[in-house]
N, C-alpha and C. Protein backbone atom coordinates (compact mmCIF):
# COMPACT_ATOMS: atom_id res chain seq x y z
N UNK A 1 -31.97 -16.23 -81.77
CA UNK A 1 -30.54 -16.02 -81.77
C UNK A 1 -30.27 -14.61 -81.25
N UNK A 2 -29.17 -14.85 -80.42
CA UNK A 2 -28.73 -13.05 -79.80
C UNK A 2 -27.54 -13.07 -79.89
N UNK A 3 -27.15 -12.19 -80.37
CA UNK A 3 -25.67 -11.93 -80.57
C UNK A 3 -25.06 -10.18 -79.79
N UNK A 4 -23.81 -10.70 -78.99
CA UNK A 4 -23.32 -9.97 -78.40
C UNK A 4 -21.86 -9.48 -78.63
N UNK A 5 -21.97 -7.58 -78.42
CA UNK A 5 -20.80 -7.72 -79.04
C UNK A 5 -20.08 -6.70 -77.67
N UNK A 6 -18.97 -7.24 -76.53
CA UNK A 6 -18.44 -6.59 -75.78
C UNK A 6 -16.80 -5.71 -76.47
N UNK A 7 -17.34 -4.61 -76.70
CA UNK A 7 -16.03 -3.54 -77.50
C UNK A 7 -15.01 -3.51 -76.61
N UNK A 8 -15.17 -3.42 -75.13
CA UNK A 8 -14.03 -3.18 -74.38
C UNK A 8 -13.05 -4.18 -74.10
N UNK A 9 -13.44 -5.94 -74.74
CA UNK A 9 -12.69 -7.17 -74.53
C UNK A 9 -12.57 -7.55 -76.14
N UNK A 10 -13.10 -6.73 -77.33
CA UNK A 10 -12.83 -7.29 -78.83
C UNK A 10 -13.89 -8.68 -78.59
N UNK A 11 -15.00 -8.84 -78.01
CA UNK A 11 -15.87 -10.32 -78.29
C UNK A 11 -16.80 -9.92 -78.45
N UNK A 12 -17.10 -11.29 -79.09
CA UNK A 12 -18.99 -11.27 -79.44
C UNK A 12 -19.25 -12.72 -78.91
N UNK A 13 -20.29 -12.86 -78.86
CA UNK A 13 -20.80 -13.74 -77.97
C UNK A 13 -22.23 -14.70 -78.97
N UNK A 14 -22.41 -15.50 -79.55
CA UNK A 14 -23.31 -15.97 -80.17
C UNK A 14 -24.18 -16.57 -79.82
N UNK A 15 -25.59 -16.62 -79.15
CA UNK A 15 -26.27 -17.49 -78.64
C UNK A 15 -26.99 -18.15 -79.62
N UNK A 16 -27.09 -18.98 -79.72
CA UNK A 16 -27.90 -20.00 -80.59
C UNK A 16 -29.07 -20.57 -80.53
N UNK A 17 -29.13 -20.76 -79.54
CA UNK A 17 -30.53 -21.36 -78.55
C UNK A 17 -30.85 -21.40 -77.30
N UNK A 18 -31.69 -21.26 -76.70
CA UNK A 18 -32.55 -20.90 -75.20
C UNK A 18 -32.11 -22.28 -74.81
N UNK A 19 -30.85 -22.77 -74.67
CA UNK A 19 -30.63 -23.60 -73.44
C UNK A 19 -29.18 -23.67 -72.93
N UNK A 20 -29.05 -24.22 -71.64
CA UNK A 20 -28.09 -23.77 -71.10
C UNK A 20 -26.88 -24.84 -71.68
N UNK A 21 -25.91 -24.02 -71.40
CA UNK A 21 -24.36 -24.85 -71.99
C UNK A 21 -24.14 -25.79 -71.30
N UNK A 22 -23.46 -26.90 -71.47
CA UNK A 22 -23.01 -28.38 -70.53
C UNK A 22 -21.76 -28.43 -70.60
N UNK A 23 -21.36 -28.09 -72.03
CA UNK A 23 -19.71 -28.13 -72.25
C UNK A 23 -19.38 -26.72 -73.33
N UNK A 24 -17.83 -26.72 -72.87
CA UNK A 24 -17.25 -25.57 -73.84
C UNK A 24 -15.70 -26.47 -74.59
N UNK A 25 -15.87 -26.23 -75.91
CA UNK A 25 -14.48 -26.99 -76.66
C UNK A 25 -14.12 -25.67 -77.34
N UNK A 26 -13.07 -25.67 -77.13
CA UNK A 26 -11.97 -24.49 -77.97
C UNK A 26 -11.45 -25.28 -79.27
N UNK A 27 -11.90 -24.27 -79.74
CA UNK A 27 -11.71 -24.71 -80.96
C UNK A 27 -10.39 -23.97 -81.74
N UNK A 28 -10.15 -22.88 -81.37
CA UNK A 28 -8.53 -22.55 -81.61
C UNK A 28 -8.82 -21.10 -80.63
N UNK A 29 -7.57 -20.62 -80.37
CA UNK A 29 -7.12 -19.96 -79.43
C UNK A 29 -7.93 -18.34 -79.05
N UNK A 30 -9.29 -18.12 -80.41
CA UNK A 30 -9.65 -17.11 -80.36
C UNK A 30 -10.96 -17.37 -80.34
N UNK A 31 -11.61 -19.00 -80.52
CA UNK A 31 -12.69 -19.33 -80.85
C UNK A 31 -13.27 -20.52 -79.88
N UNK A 32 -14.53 -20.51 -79.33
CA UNK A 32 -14.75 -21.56 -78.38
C UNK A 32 -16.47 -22.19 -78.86
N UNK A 33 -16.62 -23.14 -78.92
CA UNK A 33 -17.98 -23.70 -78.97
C UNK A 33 -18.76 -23.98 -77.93
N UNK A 34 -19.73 -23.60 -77.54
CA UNK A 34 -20.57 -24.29 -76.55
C UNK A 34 -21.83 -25.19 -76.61
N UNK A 35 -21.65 -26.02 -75.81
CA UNK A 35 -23.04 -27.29 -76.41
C UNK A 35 -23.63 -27.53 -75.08
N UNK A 36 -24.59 -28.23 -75.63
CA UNK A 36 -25.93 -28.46 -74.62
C UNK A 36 -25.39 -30.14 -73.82
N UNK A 37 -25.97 -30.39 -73.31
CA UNK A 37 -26.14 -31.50 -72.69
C UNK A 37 -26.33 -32.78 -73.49
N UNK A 38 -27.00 -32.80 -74.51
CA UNK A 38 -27.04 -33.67 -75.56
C UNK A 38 -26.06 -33.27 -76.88
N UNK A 39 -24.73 -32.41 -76.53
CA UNK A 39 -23.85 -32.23 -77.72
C UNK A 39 -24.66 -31.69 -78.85
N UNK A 40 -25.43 -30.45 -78.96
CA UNK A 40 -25.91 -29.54 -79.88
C UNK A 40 -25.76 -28.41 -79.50
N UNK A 41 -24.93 -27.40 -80.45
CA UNK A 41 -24.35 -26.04 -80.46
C UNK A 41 -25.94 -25.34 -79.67
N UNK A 42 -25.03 -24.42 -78.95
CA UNK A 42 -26.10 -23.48 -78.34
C UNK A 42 -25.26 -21.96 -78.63
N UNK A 43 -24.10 -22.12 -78.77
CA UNK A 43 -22.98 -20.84 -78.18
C UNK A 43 -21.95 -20.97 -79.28
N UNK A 44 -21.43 -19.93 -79.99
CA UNK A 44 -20.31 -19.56 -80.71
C UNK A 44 -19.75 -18.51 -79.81
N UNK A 45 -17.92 -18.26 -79.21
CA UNK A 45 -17.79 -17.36 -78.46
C UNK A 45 -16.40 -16.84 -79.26
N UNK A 46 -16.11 -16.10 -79.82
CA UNK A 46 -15.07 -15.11 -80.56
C UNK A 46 -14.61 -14.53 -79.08
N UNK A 47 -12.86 -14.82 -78.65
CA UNK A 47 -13.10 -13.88 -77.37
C UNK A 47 -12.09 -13.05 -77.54
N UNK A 48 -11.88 -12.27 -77.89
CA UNK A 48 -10.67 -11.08 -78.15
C UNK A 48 -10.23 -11.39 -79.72
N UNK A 49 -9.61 -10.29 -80.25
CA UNK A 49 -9.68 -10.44 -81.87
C UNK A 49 -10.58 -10.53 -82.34
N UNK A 50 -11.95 -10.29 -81.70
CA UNK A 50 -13.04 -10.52 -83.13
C UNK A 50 -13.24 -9.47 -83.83
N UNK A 51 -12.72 -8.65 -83.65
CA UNK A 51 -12.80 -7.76 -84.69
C UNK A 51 -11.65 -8.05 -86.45
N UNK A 52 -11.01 -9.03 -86.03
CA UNK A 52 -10.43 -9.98 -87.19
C UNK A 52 -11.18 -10.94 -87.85
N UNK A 53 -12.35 -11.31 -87.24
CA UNK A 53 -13.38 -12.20 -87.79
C UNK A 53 -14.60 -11.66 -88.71
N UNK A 54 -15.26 -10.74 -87.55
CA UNK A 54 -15.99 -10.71 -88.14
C UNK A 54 -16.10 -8.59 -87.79
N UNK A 55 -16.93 -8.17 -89.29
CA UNK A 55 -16.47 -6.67 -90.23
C UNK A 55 -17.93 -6.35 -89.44
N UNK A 56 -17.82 -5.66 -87.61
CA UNK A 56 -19.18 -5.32 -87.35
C UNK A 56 -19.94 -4.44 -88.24
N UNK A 57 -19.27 -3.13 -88.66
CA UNK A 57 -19.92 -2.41 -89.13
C UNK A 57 -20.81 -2.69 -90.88
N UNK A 58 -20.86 -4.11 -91.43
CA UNK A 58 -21.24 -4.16 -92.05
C UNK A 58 -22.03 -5.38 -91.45
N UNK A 59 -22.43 -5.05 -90.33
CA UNK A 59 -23.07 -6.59 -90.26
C UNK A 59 -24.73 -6.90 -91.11
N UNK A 60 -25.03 -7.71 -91.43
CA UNK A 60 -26.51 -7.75 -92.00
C UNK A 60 -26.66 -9.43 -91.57
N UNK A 61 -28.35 -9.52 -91.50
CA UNK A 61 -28.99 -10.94 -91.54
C UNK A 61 -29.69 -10.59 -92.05
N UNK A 62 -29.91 -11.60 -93.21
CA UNK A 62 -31.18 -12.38 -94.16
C UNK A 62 -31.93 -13.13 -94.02
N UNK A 63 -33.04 -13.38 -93.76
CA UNK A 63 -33.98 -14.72 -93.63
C UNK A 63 -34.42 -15.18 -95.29
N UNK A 64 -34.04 -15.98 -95.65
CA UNK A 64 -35.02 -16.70 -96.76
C UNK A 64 -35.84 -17.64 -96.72
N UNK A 65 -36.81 -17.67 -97.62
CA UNK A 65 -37.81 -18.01 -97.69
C UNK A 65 -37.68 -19.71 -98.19
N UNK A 66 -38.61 -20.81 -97.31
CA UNK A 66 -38.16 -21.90 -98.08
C UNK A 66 -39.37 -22.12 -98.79
């Protein structure tokens, strides 16, 4: 997973997985999904306002253990 965050447009960019996008569905006016060819998320795209979503400066990831 890589996550991108462009300051000068307010986006971040979510990659999900090493394959390329087939389709993009908007999902509301600030938020877009992207999927693969077989309809499985590859892409979350926040495109302006994300700084209303999501609090960068506290960002953290956890891995747990199964």
């Amino acid at each position: 997973m890589k996550i991108t965050h462009y300051p000068e447009t307010d986006s971040i960019y979510i990659d999900l997985a090493n394959r390329p996008s087939a389709e993009t569905r908007e999902v509301n006016t600030d938020l877009n999904i992207d999927l693969d060819a077989e309809g499985k998320l590859v892409g979350i795209d926040i495109h302006g306002n994300a700084s209303q979503y999501v609090d960068l400066s506290s960002f953290h990831i956890e891995t747990l253990e199964t």
